[in-house]
Protein backbone atom coordinates (compact mmCIF):
# COMPACT_ATOMS: atom_id res chain seq x y z
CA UNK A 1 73.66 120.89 130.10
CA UNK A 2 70.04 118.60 129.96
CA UNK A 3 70.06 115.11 128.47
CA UNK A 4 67.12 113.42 127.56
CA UNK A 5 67.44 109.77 127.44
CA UNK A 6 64.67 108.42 125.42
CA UNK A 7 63.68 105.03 124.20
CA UNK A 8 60.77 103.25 122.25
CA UNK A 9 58.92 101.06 124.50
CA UNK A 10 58.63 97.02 123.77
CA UNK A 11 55.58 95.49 122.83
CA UNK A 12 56.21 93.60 126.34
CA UNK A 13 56.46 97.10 128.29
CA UNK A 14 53.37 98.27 126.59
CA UNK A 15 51.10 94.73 127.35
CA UNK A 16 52.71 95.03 131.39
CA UNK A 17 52.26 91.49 132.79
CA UNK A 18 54.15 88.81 131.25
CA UNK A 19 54.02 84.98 132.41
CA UNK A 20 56.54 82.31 131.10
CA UNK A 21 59.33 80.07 132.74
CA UNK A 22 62.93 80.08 134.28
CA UNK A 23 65.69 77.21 133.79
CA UNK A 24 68.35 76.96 136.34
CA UNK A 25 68.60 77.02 140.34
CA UNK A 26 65.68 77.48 140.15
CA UNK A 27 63.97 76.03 137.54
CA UNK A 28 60.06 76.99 137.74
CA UNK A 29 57.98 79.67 136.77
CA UNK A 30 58.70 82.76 136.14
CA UNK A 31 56.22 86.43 135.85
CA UNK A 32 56.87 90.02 135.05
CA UNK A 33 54.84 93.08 135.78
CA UNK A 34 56.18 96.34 134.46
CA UNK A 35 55.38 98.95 136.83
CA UNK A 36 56.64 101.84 134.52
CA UNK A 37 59.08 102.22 131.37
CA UNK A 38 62.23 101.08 133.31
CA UNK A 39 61.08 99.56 136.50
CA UNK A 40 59.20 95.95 136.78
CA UNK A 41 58.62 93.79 139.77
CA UNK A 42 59.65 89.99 139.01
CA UNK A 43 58.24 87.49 140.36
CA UNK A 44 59.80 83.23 140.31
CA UNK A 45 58.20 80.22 141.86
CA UNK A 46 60.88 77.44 141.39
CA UNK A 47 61.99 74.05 142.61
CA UNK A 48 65.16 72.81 143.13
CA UNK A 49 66.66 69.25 143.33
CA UNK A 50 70.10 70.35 144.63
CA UNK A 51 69.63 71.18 147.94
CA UNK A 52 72.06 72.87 149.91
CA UNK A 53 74.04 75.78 147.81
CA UNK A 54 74.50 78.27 150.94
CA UNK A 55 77.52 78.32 153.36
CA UNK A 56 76.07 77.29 156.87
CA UNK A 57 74.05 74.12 156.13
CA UNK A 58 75.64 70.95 157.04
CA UNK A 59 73.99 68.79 154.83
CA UNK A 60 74.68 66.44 151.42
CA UNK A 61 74.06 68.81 148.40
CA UNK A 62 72.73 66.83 146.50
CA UNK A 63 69.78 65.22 148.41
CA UNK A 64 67.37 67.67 149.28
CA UNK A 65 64.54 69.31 147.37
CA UNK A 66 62.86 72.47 147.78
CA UNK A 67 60.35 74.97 146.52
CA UNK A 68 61.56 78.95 146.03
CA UNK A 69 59.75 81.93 145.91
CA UNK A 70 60.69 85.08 145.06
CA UNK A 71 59.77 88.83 144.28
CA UNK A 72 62.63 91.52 143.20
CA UNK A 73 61.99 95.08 142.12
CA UNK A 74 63.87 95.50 139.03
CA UNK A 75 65.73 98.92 137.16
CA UNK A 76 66.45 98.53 133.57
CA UNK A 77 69.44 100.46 131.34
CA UNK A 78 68.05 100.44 128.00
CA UNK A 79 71.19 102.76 126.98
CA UNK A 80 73.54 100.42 128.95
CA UNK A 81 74.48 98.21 125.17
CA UNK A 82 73.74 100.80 122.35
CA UNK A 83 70.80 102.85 122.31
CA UNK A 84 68.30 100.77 120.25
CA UNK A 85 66.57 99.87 124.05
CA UNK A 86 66.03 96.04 122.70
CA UNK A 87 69.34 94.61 125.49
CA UNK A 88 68.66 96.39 128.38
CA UNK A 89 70.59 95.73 131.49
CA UNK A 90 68.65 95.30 134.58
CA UNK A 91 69.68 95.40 138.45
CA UNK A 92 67.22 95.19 141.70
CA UNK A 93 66.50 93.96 144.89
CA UNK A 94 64.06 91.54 146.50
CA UNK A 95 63.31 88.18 148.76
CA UNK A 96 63.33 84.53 148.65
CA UNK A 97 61.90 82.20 151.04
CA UNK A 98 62.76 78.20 150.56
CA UNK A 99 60.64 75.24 151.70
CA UNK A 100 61.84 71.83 151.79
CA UNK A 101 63.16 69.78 154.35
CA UNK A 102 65.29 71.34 156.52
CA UNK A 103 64.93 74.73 154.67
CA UNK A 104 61.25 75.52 156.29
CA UNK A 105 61.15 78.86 156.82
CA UNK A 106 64.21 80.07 155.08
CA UNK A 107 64.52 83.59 154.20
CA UNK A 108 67.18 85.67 151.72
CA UNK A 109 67.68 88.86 150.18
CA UNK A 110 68.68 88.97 146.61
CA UNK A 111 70.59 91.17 144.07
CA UNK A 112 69.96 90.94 140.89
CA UNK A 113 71.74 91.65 138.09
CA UNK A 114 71.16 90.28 134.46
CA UNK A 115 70.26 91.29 130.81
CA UNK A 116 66.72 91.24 128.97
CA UNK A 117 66.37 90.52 125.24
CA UNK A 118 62.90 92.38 124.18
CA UNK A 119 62.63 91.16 120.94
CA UNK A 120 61.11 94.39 118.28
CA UNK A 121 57.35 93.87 117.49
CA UNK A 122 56.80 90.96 119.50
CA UNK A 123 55.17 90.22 123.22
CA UNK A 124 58.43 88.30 124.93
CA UNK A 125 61.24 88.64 126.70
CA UNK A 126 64.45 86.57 127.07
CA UNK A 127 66.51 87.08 130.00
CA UNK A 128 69.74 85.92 131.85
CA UNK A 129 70.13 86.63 135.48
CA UNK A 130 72.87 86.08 138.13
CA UNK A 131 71.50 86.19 141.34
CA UNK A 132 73.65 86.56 144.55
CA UNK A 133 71.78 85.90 147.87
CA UNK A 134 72.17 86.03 151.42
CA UNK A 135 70.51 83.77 153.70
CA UNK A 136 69.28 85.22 157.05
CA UNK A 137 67.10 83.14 158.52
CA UNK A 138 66.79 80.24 160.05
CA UNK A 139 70.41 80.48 159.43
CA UNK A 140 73.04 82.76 157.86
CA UNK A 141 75.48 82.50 154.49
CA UNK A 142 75.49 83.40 150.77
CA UNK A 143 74.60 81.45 147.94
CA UNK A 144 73.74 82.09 144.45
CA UNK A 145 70.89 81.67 142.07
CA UNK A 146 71.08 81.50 138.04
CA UNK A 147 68.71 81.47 135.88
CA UNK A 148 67.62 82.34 131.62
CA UNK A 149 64.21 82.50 130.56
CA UNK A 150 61.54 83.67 128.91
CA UNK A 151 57.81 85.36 128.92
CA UNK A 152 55.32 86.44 127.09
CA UNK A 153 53.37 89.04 127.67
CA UNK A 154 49.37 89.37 127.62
């Protein structure tokens, strides 16, 4: 037996690079650039007044900043919550690396997991994403990023 999964594309899919922002740890900037109809690389440049979050850092939480940037390649389940395509679900991988005092250098992998709002006949999207990480270097432990936001697409 052949399915065929099929879905109308979003007026975001069909513009491709979307630029807007992202409110939590991080809180920043935050870019989208569809690279087909259900895969996107994401794109976050964030700051953070929190400082530490990671297991293996010794210092106060509270009393460090730092600047994040990231890239993740993302998949998206437009089938995943009905089949209308406007909730997909979205998963991926990618990298952070930190700045900030005592976090020079500082680099993670991410997994991403989260859901997109792509609102019909309009150029944005509205997301949620939990982000677990994994520190590896300069030193080792997991931590995790949050974040909801939006973009609009050109």
């Amino acid at each position: 037996m052949l399915a065929i999964v099929t879905f109308q594309n979003s007026n975001a899919q069909k513009k491709k690079f979307g630029l807007g922002f992202i409110v939590g740890e991080p809180t920043g900037i935050s870019a989208k650039l569809w690279v087909s109809n259900t895969n996107a690389l994401a794109f976050g440049l964030g700051w953070s007044v929190e400082g530490y979050r990671f297991d293996g850092f010794d210092s106060d939480y509270g009393n460090v900043t730092r600047t994040h940037f990231h890239v993740d390649y993302l998949w998206h389940s437009f089938n995943a919550i009905g089949s209308g395509g406007q909730f997909p679900l979205f998963y991926g991988i990618g990298g952070r690396i930190n700045s900030g005092t005592e976090y020079n250098g500082t680099f993670a992998v991410r997994g991403v997991f989260g859901i997109d709002w792509l609102p019909r006949n309009t150029p944005l999207d509205v997301f949620l994403e939990i982000v677990p990480t994994i520190n590896l270097v300069s030193s080792t432990g997991f931590g995790i990023d949050a974040g909801f936001g939006l973009r609009v697409f050109f």
